[in-house]
C-alpha atoms as a PDB file:
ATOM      1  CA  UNK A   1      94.420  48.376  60.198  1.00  0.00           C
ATOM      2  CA  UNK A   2      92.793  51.179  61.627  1.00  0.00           C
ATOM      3  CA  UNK A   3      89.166  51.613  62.370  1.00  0.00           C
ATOM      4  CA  UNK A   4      87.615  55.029  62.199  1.00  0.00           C
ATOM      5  CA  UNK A   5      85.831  55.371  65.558  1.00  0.00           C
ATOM      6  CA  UNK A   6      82.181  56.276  65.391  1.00  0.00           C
ATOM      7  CA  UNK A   7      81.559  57.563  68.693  1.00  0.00           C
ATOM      8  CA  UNK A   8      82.714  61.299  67.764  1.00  0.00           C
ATOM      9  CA  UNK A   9      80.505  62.743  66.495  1.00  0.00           C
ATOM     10  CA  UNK A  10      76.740  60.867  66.390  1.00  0.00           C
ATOM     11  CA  UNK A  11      75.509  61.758  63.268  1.00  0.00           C
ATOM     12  CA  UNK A  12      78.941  63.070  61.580  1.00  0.00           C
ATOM     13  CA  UNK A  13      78.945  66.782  59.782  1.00  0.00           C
ATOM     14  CA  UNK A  14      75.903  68.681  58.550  1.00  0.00           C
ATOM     15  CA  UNK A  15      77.435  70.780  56.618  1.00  0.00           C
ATOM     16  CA  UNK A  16      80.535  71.605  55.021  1.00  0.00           C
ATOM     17  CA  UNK A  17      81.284  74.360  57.771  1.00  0.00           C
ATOM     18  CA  UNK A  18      81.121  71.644  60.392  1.00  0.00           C
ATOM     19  CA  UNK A  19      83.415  69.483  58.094  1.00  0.00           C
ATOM     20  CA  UNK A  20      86.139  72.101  58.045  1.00  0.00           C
ATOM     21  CA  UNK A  21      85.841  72.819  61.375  1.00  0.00           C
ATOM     22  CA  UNK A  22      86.545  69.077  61.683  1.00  0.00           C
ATOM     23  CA  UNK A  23      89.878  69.369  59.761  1.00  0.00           C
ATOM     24  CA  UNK A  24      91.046  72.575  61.437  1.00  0.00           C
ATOM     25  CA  UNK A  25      94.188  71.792  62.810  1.00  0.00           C
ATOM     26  CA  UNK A  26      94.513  71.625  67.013  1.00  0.00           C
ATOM     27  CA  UNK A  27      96.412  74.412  68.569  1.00  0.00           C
ATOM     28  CA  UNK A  28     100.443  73.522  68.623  1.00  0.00           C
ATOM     29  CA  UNK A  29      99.853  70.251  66.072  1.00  0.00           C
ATOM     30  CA  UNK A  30     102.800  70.172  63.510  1.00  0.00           C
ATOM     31  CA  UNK A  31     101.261  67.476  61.444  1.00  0.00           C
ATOM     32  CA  UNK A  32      97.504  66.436  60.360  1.00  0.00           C
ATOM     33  CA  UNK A  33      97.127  62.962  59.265  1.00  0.00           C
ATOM     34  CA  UNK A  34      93.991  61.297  57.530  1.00  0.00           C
ATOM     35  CA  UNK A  35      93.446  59.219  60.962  1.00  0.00           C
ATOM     36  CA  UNK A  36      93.226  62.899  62.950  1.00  0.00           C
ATOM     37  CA  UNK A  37      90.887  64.077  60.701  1.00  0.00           C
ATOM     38  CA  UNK A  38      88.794  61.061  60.372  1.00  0.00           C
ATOM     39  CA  UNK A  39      89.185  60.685  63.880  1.00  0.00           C
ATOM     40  CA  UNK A  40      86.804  63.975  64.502  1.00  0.00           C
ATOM     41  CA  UNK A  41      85.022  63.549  61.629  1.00  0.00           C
ATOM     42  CA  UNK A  42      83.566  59.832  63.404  1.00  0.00           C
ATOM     43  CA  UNK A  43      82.892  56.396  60.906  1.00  0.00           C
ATOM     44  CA  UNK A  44      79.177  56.786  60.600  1.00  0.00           C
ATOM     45  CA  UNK A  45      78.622  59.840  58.347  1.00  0.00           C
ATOM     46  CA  UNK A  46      79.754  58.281  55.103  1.00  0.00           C
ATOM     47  CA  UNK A  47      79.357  61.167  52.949  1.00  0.00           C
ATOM     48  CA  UNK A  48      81.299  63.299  55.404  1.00  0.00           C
ATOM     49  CA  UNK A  49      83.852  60.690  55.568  1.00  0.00           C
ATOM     50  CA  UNK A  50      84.490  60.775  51.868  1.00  0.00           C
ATOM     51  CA  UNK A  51      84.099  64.559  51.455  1.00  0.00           C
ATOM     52  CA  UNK A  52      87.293  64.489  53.981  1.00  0.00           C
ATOM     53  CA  UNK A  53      89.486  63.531  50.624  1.00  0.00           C
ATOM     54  CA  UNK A  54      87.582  64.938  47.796  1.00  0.00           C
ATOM     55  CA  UNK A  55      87.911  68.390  50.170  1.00  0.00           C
ATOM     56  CA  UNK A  56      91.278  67.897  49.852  1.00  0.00           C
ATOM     57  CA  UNK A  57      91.561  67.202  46.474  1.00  0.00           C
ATOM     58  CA  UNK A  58      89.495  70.667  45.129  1.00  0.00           C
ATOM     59  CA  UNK A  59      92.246  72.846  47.715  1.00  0.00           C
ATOM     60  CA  UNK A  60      95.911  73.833  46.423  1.00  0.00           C
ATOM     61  CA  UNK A  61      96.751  70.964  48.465  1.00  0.00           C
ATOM     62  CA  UNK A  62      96.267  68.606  45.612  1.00  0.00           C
ATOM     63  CA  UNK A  63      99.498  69.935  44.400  1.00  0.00           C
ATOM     64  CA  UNK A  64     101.766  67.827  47.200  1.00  0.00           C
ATOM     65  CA  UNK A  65     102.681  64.435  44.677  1.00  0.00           C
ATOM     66  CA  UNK A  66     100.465  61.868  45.128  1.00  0.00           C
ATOM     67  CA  UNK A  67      97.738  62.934  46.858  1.00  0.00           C
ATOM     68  CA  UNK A  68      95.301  62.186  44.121  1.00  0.00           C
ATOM     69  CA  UNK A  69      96.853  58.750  44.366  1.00  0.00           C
ATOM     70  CA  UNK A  70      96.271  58.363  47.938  1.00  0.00           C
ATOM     71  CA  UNK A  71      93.002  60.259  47.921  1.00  0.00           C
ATOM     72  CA  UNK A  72      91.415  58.337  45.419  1.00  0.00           C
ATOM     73  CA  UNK A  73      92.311  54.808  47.941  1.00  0.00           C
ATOM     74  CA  UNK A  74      91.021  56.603  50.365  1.00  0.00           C
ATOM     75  CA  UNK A  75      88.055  57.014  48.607  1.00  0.00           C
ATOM     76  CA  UNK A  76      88.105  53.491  46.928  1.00  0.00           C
ATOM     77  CA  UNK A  77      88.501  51.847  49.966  1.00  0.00           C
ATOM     78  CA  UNK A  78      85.284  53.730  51.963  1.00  0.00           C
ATOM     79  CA  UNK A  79      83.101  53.284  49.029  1.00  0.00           C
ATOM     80  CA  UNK A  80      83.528  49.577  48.838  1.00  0.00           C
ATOM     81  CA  UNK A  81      82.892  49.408  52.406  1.00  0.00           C
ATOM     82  CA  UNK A  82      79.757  51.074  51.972  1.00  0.00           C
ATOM     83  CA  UNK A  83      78.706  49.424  49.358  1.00  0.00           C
ATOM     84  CA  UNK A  84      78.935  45.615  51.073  1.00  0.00           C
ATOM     85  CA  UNK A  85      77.238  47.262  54.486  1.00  0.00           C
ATOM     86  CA  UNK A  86      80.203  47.348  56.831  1.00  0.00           C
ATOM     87  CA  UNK A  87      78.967  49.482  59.876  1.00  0.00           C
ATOM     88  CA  UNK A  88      82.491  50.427  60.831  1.00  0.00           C
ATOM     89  CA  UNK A  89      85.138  51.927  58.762  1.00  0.00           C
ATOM     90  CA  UNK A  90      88.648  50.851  58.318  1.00  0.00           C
ATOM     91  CA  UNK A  91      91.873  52.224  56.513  1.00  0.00           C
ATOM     92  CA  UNK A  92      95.306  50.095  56.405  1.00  0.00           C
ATOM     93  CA  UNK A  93      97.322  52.134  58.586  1.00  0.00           C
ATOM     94  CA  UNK A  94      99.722  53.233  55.290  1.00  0.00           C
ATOM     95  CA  UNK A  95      96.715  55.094  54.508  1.00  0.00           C
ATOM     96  CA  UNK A  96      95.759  56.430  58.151  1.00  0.00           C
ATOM     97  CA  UNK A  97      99.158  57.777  59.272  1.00  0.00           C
ATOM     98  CA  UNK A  98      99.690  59.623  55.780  1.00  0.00           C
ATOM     99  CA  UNK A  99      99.861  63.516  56.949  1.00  0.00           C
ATOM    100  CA  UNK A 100     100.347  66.877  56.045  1.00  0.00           C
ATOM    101  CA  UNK A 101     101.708  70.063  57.367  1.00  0.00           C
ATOM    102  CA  UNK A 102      99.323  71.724  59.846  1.00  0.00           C
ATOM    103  CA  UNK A 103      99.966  75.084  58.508  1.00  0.00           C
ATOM    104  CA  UNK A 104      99.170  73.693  54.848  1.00  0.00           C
ATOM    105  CA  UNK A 105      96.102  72.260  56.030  1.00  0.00           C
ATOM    106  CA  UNK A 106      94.947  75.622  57.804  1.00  0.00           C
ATOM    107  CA  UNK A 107      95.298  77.590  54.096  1.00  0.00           C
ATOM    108  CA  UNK A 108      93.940  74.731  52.535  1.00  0.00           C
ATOM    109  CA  UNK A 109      90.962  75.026  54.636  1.00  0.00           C
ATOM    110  CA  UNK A 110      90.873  79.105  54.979  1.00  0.00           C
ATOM    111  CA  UNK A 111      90.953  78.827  51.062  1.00  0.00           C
ATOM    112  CA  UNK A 112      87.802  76.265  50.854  1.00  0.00           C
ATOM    113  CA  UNK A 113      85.790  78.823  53.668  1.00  0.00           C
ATOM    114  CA  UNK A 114      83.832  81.204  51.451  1.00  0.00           C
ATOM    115  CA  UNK A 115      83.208  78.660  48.920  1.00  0.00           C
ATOM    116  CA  UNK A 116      81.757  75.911  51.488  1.00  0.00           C
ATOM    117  CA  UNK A 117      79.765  78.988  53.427  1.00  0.00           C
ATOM    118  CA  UNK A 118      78.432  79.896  49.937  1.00  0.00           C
ATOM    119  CA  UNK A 119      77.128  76.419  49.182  1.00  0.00           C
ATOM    120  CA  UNK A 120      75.750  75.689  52.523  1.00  0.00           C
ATOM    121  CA  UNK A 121      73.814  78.525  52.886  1.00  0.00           C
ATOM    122  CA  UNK A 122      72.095  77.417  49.393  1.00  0.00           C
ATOM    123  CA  UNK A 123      71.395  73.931  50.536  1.00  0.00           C
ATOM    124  CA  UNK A 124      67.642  73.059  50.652  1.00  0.00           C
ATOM    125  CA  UNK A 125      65.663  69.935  50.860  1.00  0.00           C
ATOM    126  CA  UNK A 126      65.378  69.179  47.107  1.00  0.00           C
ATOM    127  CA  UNK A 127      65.346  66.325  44.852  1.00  0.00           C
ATOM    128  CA  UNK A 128      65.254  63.669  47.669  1.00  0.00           C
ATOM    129  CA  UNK A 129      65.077  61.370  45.132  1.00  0.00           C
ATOM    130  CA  UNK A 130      68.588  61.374  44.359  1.00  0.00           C
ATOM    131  CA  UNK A 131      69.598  61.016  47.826  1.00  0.00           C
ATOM    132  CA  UNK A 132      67.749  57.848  49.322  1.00  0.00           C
ATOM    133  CA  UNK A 133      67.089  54.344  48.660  1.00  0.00           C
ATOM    134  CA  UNK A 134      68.874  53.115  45.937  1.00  0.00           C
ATOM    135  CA  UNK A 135      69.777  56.623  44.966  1.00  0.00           C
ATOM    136  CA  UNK A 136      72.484  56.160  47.759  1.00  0.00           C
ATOM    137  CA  UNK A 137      73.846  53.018  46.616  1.00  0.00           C
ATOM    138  CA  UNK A 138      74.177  54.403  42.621  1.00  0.00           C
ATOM    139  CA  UNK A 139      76.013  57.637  44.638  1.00  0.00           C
ATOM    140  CA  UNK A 140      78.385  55.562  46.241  1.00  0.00           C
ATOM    141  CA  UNK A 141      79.240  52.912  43.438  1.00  0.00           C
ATOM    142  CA  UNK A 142      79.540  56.243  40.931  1.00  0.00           C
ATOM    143  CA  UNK A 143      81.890  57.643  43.509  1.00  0.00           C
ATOM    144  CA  UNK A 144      84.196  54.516  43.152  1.00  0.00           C
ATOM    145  CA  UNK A 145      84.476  54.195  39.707  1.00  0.00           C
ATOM    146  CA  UNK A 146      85.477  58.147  39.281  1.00  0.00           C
ATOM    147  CA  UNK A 147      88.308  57.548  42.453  1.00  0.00           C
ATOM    148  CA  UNK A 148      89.303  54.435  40.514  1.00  0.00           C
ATOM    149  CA  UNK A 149      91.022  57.118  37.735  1.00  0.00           C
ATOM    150  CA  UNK A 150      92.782  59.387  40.125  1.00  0.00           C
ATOM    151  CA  UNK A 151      96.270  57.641  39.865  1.00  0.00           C
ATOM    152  CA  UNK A 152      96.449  57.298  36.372  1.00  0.00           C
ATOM    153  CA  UNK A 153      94.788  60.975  35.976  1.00  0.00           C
ATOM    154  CA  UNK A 154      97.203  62.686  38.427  1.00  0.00           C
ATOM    155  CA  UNK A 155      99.827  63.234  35.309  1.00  0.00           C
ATOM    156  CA  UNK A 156      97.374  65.619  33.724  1.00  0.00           C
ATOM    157  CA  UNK A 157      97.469  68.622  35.568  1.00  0.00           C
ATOM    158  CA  UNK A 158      93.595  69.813  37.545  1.00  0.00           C
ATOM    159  CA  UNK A 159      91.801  66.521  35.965  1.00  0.00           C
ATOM    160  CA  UNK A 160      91.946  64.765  39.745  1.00  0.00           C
ATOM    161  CA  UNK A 161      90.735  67.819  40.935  1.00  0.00           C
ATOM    162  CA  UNK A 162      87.946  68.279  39.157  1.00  0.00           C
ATOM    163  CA  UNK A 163      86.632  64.759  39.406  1.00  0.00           C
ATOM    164  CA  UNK A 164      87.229  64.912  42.913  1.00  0.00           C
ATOM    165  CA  UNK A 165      85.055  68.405  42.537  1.00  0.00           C
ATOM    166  CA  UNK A 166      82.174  66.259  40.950  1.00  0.00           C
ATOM    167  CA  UNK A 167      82.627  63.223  44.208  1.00  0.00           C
ATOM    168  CA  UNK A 168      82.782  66.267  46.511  1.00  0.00           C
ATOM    169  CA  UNK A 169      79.422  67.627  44.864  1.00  0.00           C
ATOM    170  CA  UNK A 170      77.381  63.706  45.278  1.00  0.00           C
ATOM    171  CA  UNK A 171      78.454  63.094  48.701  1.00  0.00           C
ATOM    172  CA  UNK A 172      77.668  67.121  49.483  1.00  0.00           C
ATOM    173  CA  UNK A 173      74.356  66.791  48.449  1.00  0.00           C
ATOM    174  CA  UNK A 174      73.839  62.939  50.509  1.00  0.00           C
ATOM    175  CA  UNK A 175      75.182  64.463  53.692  1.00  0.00           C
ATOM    176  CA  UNK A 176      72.742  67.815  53.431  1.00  0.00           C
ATOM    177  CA  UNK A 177      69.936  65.537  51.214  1.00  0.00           C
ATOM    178  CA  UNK A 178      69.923  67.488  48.580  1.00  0.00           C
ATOM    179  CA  UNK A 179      69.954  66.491  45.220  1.00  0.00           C
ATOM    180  CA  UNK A 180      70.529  69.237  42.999  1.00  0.00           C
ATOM    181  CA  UNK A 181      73.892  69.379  44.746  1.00  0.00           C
ATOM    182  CA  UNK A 182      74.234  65.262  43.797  1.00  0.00           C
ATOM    183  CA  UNK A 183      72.911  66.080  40.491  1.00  0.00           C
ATOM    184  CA  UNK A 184      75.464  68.354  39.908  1.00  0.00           C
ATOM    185  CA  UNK A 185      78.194  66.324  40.506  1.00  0.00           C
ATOM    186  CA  UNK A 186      76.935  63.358  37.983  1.00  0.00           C
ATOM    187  CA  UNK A 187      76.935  66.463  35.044  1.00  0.00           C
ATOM    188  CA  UNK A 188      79.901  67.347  36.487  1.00  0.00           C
ATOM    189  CA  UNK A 189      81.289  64.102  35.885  1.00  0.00           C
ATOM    190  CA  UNK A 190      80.225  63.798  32.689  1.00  0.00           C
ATOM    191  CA  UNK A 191      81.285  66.322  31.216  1.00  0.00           C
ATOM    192  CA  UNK A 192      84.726  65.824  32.519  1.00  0.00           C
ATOM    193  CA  UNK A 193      85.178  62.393  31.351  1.00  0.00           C
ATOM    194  CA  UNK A 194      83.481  62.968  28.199  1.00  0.00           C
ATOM    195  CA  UNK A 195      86.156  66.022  27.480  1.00  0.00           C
ATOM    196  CA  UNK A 196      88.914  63.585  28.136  1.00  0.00           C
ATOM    197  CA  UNK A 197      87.390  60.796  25.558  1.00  0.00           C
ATOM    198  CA  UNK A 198      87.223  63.623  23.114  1.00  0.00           C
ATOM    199  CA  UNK A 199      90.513  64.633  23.952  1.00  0.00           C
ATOM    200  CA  UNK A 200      91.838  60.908  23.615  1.00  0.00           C
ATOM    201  CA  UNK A 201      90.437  59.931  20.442  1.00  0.00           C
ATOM    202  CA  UNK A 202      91.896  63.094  18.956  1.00  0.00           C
ATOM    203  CA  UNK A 203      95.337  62.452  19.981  1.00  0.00           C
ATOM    204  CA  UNK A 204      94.788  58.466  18.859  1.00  0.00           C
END
């Protein structure tokens, strides 16, 4: 097992600049695994922590097979922890050592720049509401149940992506405390899954 060390970085990411500044390869690294990333990213910011995935997830690296499989454990796994108050994070170390190309990673996260600039610089205190006391708690249990379709939904092509849009969106607006961004992500959501129901019943 691996334990995601907490003494990093304090209070974790602020925004999602500082995020992908946190998943910016090192100079001369071939590789970037989940434990790297995680490493920077520190175990106490648990939005941050499962934006690290979902971030993922929304760039053309979704495209490598199963990494909506192995995202969404990710995921799954944090969540849970959350939710039953662990302090410290831990991943099985199948999960931790899984890695990517460092020059993928670098597009992946030169791809994600404008977009993450563009949202941070419209983040404002709004909505607290949706982002505190048992707010928090609905965020994070939500968050698990939508991760807990990424394996079966990785044979329909943009579907893991977009659900992992609407996780990225909650845990966005927890880590910046702001609820129109959390908000967002629960329409988001919805409409998603509702689309697929539709799309189910019509072919059953």
């Amino acid at each position: 097992m691996t334990e995601l060390p907490s003494d990093r970085q304090a209070n974790g990411p602020e925004s999602l600049g500082d995020l992908l500044a946190a998943m910016t390869p090192d100079e001369g690294q071939e590789r970037v695994s989940v434990e790297n990333v995680l490493g920077k990213v520190g175990g106490r910011s648990f939005p941050a922590v499962i934006l690290v995935p979902c971030v993922v997830l929304v760039s053309p690296l979704s495209g490598i097979p199963l990494t909506p499989t192995l995202g969404g454990l990710v995921v799954l796994l944090i969540t849970l922890q959350v939710l039953i108050g662990r302090k410290h994070l831990w991943l099985p170390d199948f999960l931790s050592r899984r890695s990517v190309p460092a020059h993928r990673m670098q597009k992946a996260i030169d791809w994600l720049s404008k977009p993450a600039a563009f949202m941070d610089r419209h983040s404002h205190n709004r909505l607290r509401i949706l982002t505190s006391g048992p707010a928090r708690y609905f965020a994070y249990l939500t968050t698990s149940v939508l991760a807990l379709s990424w394996p079966p939904l990785e044979l329909l092509p943009f579907v893991t992506s977009f659900s992992a849009g609407a996780v990225a969106m909650i845990m966005y607006g927890l880590m910046v405390r702001d609820g129109a961004y959390t908000l967002a992500g629960y329409v988001q959501a919805v409409v998603l899954y509702l689309a697929l129901l539709s799309l189910w019943i019509g072919v059953f």
